[in-house]
Protein backbone atom coordinates (compact mmCIF):
# COMPACT_ATOMS: atom_id res chain seq x y z
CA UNK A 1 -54.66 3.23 -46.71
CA UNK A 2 -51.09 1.85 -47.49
CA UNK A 3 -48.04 2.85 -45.78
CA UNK A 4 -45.53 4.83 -47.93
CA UNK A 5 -43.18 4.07 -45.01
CA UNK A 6 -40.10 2.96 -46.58
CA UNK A 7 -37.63 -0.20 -45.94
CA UNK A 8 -33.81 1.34 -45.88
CA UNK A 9 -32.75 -2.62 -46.02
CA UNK A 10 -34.04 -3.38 -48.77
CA UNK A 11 -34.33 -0.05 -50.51
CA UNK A 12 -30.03 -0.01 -50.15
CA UNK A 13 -29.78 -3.96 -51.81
CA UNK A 14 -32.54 -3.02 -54.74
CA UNK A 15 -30.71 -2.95 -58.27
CA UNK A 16 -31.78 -1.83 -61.18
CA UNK A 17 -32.52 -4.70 -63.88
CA UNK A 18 -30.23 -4.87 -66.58
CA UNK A 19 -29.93 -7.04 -69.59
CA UNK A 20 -26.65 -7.46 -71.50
CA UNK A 21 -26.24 -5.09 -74.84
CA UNK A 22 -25.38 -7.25 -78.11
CA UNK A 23 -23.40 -5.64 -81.14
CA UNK A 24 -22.92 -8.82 -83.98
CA UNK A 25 -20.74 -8.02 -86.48
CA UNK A 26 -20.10 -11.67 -87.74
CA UNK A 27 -22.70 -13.17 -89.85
CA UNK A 28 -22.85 -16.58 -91.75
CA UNK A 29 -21.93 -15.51 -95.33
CA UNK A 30 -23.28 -18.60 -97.07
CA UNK A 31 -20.71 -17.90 -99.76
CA UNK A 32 -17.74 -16.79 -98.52
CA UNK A 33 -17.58 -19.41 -96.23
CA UNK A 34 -18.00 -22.09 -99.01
CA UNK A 35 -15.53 -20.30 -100.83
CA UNK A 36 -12.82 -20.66 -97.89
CA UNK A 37 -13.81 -23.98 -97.32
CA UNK A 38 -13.38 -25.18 -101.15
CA UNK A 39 -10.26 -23.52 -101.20
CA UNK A 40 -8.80 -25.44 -98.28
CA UNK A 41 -10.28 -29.18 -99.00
CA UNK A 42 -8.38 -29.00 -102.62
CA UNK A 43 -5.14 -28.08 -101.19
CA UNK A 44 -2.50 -30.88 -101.55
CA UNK A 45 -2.94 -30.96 -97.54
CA UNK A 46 -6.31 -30.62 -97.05
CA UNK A 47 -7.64 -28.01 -94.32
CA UNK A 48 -9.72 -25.90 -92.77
CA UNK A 49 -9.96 -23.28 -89.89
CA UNK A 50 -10.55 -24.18 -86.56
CA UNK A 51 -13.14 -21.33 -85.81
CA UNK A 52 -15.41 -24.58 -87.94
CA UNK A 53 -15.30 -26.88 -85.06
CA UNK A 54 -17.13 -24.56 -82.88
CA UNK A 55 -20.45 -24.67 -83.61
CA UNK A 56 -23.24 -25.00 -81.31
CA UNK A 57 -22.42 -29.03 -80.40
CA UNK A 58 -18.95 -28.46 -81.36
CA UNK A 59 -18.89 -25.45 -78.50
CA UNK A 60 -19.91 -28.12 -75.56
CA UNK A 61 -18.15 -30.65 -76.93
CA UNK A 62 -15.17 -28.42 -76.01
CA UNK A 63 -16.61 -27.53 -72.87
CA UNK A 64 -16.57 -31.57 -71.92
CA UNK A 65 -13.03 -31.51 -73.31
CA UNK A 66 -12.00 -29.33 -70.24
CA UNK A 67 -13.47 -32.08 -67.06
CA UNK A 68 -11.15 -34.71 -68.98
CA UNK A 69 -8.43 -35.43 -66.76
CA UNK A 70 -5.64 -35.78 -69.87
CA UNK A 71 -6.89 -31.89 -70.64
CA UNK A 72 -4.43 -29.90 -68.16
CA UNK A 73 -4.95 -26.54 -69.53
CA UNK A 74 -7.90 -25.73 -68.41
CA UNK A 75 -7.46 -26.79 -64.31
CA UNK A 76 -4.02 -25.87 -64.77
CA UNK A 77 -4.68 -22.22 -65.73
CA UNK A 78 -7.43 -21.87 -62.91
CA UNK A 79 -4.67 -23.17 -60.20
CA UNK A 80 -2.62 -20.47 -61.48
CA UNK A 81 -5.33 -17.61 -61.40
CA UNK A 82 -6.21 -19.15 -57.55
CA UNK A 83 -2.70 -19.06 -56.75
CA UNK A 84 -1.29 -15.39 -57.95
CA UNK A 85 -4.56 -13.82 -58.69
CA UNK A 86 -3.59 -11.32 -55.61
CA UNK A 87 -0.82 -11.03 -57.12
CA UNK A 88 -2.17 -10.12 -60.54
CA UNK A 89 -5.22 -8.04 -59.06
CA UNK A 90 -1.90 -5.53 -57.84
CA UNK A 91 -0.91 -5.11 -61.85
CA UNK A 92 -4.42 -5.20 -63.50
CA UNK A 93 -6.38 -2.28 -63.28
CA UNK A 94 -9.45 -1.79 -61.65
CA UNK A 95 -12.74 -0.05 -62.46
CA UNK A 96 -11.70 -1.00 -66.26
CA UNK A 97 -12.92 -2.98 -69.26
CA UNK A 98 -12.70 -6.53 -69.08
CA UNK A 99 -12.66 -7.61 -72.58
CA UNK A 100 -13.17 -11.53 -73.03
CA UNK A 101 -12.16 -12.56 -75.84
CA UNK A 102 -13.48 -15.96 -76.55
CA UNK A 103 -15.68 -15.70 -73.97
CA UNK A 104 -17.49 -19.05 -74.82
CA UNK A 105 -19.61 -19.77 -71.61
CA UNK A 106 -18.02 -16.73 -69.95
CA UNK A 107 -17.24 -18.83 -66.60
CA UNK A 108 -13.38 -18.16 -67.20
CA UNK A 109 -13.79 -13.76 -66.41
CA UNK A 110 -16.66 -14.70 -64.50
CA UNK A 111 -14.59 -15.99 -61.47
CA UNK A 112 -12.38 -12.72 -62.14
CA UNK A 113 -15.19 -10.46 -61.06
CA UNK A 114 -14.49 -10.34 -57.57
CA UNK A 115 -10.33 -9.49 -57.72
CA UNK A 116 -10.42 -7.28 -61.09
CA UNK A 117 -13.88 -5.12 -60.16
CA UNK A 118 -14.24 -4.34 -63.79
CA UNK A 119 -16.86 -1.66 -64.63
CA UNK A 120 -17.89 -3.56 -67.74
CA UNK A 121 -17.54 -6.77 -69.13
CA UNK A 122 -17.35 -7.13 -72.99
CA UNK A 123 -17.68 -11.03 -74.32
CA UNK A 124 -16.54 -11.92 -77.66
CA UNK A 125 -16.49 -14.75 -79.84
CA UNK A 126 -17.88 -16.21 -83.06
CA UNK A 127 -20.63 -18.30 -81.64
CA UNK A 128 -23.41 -16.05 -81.31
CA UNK A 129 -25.85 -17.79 -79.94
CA UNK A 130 -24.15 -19.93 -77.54
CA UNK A 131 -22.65 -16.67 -76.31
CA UNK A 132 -25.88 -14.73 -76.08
CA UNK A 133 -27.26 -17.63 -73.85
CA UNK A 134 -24.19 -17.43 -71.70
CA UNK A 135 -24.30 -13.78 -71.18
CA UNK A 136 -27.46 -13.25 -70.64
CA UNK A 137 -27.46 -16.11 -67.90
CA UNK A 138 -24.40 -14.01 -66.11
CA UNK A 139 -26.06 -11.08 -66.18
CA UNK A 140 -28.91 -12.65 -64.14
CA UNK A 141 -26.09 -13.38 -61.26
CA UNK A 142 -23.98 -9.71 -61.91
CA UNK A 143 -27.26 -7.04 -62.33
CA UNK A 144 -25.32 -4.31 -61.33
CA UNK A 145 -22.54 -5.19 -63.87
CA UNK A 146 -22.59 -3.36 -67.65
CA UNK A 147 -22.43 -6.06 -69.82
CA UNK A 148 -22.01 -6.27 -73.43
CA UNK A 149 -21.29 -9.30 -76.22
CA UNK A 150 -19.86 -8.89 -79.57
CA UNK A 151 -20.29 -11.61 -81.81
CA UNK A 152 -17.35 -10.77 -83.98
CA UNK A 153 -15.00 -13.35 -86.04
CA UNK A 154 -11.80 -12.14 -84.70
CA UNK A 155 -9.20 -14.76 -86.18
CA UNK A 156 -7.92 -12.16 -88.17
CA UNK A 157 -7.38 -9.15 -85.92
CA UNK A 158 -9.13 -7.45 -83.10
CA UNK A 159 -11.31 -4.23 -83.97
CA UNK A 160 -13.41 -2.83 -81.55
CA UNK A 161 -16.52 -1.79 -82.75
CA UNK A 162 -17.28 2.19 -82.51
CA UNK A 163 -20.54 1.53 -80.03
CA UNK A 164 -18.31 -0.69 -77.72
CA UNK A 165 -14.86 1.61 -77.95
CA UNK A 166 -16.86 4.88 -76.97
CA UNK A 167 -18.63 3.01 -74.16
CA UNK A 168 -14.60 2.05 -73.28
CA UNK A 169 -13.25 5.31 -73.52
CA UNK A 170 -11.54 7.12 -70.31
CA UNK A 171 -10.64 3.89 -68.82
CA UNK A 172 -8.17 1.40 -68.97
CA UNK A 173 -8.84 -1.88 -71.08
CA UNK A 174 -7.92 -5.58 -69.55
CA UNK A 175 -7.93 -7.42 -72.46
CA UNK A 176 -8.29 -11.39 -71.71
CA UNK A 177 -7.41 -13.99 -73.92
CA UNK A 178 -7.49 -17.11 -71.93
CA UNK A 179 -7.49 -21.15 -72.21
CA UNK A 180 -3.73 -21.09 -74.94
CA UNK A 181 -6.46 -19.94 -77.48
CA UNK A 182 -3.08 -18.18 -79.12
CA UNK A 183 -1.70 -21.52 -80.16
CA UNK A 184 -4.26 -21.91 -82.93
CA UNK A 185 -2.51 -18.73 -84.69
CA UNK A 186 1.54 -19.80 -86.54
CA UNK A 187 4.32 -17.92 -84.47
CA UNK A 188 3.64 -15.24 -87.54
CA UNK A 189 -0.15 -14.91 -87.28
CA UNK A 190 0.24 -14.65 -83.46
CA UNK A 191 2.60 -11.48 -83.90
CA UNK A 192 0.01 -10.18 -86.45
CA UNK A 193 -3.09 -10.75 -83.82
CA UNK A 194 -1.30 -9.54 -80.55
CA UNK A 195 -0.28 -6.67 -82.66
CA UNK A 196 -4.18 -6.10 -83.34
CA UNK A 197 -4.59 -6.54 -79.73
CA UNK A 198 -2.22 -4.01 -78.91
CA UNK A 199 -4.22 -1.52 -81.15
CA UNK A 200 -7.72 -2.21 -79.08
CA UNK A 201 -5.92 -1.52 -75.92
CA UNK A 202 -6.44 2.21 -74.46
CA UNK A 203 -4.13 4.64 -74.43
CA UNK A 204 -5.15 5.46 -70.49
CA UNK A 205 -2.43 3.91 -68.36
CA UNK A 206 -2.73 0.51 -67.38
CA UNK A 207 -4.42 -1.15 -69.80
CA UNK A 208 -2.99 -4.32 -71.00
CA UNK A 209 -3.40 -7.98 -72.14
CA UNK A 210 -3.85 -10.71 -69.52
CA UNK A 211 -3.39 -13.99 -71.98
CA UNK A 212 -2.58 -17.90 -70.93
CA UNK A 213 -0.55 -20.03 -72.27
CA UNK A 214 0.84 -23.20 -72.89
CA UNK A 215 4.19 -24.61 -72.86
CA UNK A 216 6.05 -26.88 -74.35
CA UNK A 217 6.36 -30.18 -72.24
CA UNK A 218 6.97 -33.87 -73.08
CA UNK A 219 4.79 -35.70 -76.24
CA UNK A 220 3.07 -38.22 -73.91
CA UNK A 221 1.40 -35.25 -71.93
CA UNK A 222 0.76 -33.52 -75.01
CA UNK A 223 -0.48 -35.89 -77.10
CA UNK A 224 -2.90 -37.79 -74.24
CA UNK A 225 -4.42 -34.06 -73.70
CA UNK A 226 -5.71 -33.85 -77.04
CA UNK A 227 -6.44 -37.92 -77.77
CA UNK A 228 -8.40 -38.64 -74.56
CA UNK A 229 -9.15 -42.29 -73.52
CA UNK A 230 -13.28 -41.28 -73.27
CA UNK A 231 -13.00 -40.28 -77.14
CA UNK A 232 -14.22 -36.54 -76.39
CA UNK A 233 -11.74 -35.23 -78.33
CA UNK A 234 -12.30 -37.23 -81.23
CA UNK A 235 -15.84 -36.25 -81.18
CA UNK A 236 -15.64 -32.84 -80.53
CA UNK A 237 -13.02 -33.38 -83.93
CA UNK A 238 -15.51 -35.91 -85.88
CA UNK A 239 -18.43 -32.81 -84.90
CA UNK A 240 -16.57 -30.90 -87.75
CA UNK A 241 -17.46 -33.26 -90.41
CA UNK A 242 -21.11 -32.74 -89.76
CA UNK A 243 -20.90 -29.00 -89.55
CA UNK A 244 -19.40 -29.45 -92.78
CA UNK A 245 -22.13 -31.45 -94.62
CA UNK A 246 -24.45 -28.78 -93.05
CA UNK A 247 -22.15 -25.91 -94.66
CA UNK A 248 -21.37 -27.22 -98.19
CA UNK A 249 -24.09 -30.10 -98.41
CA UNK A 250 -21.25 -32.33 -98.66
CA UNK A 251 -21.27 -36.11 -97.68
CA UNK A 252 -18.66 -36.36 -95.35
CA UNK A 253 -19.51 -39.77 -93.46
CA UNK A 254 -18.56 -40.31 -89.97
CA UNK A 255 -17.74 -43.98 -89.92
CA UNK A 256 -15.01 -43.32 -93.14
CA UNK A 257 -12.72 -40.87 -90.65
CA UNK A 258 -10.69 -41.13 -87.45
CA UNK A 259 -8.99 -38.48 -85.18
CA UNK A 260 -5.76 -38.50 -85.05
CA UNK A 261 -3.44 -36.27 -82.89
CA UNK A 262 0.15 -35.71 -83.08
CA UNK A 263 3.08 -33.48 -81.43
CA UNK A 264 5.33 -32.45 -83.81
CA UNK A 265 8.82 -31.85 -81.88
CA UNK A 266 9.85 -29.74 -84.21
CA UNK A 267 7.24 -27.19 -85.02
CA UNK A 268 6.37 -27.15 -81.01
CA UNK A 269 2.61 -28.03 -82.45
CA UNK A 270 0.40 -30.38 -81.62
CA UNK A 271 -1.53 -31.44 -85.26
CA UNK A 272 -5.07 -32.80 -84.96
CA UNK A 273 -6.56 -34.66 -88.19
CA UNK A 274 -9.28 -36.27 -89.24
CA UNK A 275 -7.89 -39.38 -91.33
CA UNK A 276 -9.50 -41.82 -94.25
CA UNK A 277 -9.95 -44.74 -92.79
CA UNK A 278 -10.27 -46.24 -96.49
CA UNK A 279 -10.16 -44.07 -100.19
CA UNK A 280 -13.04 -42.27 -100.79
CA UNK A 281 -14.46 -39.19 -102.55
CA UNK A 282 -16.12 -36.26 -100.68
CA UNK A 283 -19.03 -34.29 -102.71
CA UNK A 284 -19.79 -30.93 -102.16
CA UNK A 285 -20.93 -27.80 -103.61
CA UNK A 286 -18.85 -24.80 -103.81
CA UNK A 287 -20.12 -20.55 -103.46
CA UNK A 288 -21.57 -20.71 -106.79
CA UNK A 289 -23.52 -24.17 -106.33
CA UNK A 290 -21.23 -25.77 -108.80
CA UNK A 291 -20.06 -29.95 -108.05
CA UNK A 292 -16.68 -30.11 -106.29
CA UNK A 293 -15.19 -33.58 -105.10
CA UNK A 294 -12.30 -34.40 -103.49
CA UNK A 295 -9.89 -38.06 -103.35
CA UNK A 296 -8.80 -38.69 -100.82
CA UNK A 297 -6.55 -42.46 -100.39
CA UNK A 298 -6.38 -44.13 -97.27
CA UNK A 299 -4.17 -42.69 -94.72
CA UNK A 300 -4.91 -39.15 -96.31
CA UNK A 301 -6.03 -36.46 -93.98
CA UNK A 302 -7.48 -33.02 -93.25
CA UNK A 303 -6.03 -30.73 -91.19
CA UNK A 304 -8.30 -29.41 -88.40
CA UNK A 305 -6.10 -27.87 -86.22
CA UNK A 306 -2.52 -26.48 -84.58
CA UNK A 307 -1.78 -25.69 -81.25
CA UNK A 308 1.11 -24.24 -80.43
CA UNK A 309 3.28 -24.63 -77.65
CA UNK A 310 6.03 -21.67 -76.53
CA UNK A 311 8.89 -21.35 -73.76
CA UNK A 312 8.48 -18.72 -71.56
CA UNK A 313 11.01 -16.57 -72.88
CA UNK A 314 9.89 -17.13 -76.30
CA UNK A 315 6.32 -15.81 -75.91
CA UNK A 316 7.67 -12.76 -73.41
CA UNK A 317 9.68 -11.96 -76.74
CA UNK A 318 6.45 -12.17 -79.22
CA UNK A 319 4.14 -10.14 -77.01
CA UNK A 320 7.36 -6.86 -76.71
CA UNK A 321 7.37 -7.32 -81.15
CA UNK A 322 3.86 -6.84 -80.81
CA UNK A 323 4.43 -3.47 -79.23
CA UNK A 324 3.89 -4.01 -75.76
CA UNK A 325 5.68 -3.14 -72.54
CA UNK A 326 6.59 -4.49 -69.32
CA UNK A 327 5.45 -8.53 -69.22
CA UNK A 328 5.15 -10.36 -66.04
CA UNK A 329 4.18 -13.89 -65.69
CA UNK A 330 3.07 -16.72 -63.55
CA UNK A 331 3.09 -20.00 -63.96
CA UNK A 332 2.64 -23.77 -61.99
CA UNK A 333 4.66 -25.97 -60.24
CA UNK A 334 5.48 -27.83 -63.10
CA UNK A 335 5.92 -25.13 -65.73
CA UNK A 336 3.45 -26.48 -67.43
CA UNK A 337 1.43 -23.43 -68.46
CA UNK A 338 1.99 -19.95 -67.93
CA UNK A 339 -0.13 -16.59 -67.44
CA UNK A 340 1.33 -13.42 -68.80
CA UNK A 341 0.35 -9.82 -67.91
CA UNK A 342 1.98 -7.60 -70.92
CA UNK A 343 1.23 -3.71 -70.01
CA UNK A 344 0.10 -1.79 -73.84
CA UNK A 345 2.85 0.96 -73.03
């Protein structure tokens, strides 16, 4: 006959198994997105939106891009959170909702855990499936955490979903925007997001935004972060054109294009492009199957991306138009990047 004697060591470390609760909103529309993408290859400066270069190889590509040693944000922005995380563990609140937004591989709120003690973690971003993968790997080392991801396409404005808001309510909301993500948006679509961020915060004291950014330094440092001597960055930029043949059946060929990055002094952007490397015409077919094409001459580019760079009083002004309070932030030795903490009320 077995023992029912019980083991109060291990019955006190037992935790229930939990697996992480998905809500996707965002879903490949086939059509619209060949519709946006038509519409910004035959501008007279041809573009398109960055959310494109993340897909799956695009997504570690990027995740490369931050071991470089030209890429300072990333190690720069973890020396910060090492140095005044005390410090911002007295301003954040605890037992709250740590919403990630952008959570890619999650590791960024991960290392969070342990000074912010949220009582769920929320990870968002566009890539579903790389973020599914992440989360459900983190849950594995945080059981007794409530975890939930939200594959959402947030680029233009935060909405919480109703399942994830009610699960929210009562408590304050962290919301954590990481990594200078803000620079993709113009100065004006910026306002217009934090604003939307603002909105998704809860009205229960001491929720807030926690966001990083970067500032506006010299062109060498700039420019060297985003045109690495390994050529990451050009392939994590090159990566587009082949998510782009996938997309629109187009014919985009590697060996015709080049990445080029630039720092434009007086925009406080850094520019990346993909650039003809001799004239050619792209094929492609647009939401209604129909032939496109599209000249361009040698020297002619597309326009992948912007990243901004503010001042520290700049972005402290942006973040009160967007409606929110008291802003504190922290930055490194070299004011090269900077951590706010911007209170909803």
């Amino acid at each position: 006959m077995q023992s029912t004697t019980q083991h109060p060591q291990l019955q006190a470390t037992e935790i229930p198994a939990r697996s992480p609760q998905f809500v996707q909103i965002y879903r490949a529309n086939a059509a619209a997105l060949r519709q946006e993408l038509t519409h910004g290859l035959l501008q007279a400066q041809a573009h398109c939106s960055p959310k494109f270069l993340y897909d799956a190889l695009g997504s570690r590509l990027f995740e490369a891009i931050t071991e470089l040693p030209e890429y300072y944000p990333t190690r720069t922005e973890a020396a910060i959170f090492a140095e005044h995380g005390q410090a911002m563990a007295r301003v954040v609140p605890p037992a709250g909702t740590l919403i990630d937004l952008g959570a890619g591989n999650c590791n960024k709120a991960a290392a969070l855990f342990g000074r912010f003690e949220p009582a769920r973690y929320v990870a968002v971003d566009i890539s579903v499936d790389f973020l599914r993968n992440a989360l459900e790997c983190l849950q594995r080392q945080h059981p007794a955490l409530e975890m939930w991801g939200l594959g959402v396409d947030f680029s233009a404005g935060l909405e919480l979903p109703p399942s994830i808001a009610q699960q929210a309510e009562g408590g304050p909301r962290l919301l954590f925007y990481p990594g200078s993500s803000i620079g993709n948006f113009t100065p004006e679509q910026a306002l217009a997001f934090l604003r939307s961020v603002h909105g998704a915060c809860s009205p229960v004291a001491g929720s807030g935004l926690l966001i990083g950014v970067d500032l506006v330094k010299d062109t060498a440092t700039l420019e060297a972060a985003y045109d690495d001597a390994l050529g990451v960055t050009a392939a994590f930029n090159l990566n587009l054109l082949l998510h782009l043949n996938g997309l629109l059946q187009a014919d985009f060929r590697l060996e015709d294009w080049r990445h080029l990055a630039r720092y434009d002094t007086d925009l406080n952007r850094i520019e990346m492009h993909l650039q003809a490397r001799r004239s050619l015409t792209v094929h492609w077919q647009d939401e209604n199957g129909a032939p496109r094409e599209r000249r361009f001459m040698a020297g002619q580019s597309l326009h992948t991306e912007n990243s901004y760079k503010w001042t520290v009083d700049g972005f402290g002004t942006l973040l009160q138009q967007a409606g929110f309070g008291q802003v504190q932030h922290w930055t490194d030795a070299e004011h090269r990047f900077a951590v706010f903490w911007a209170h909803a009320s």
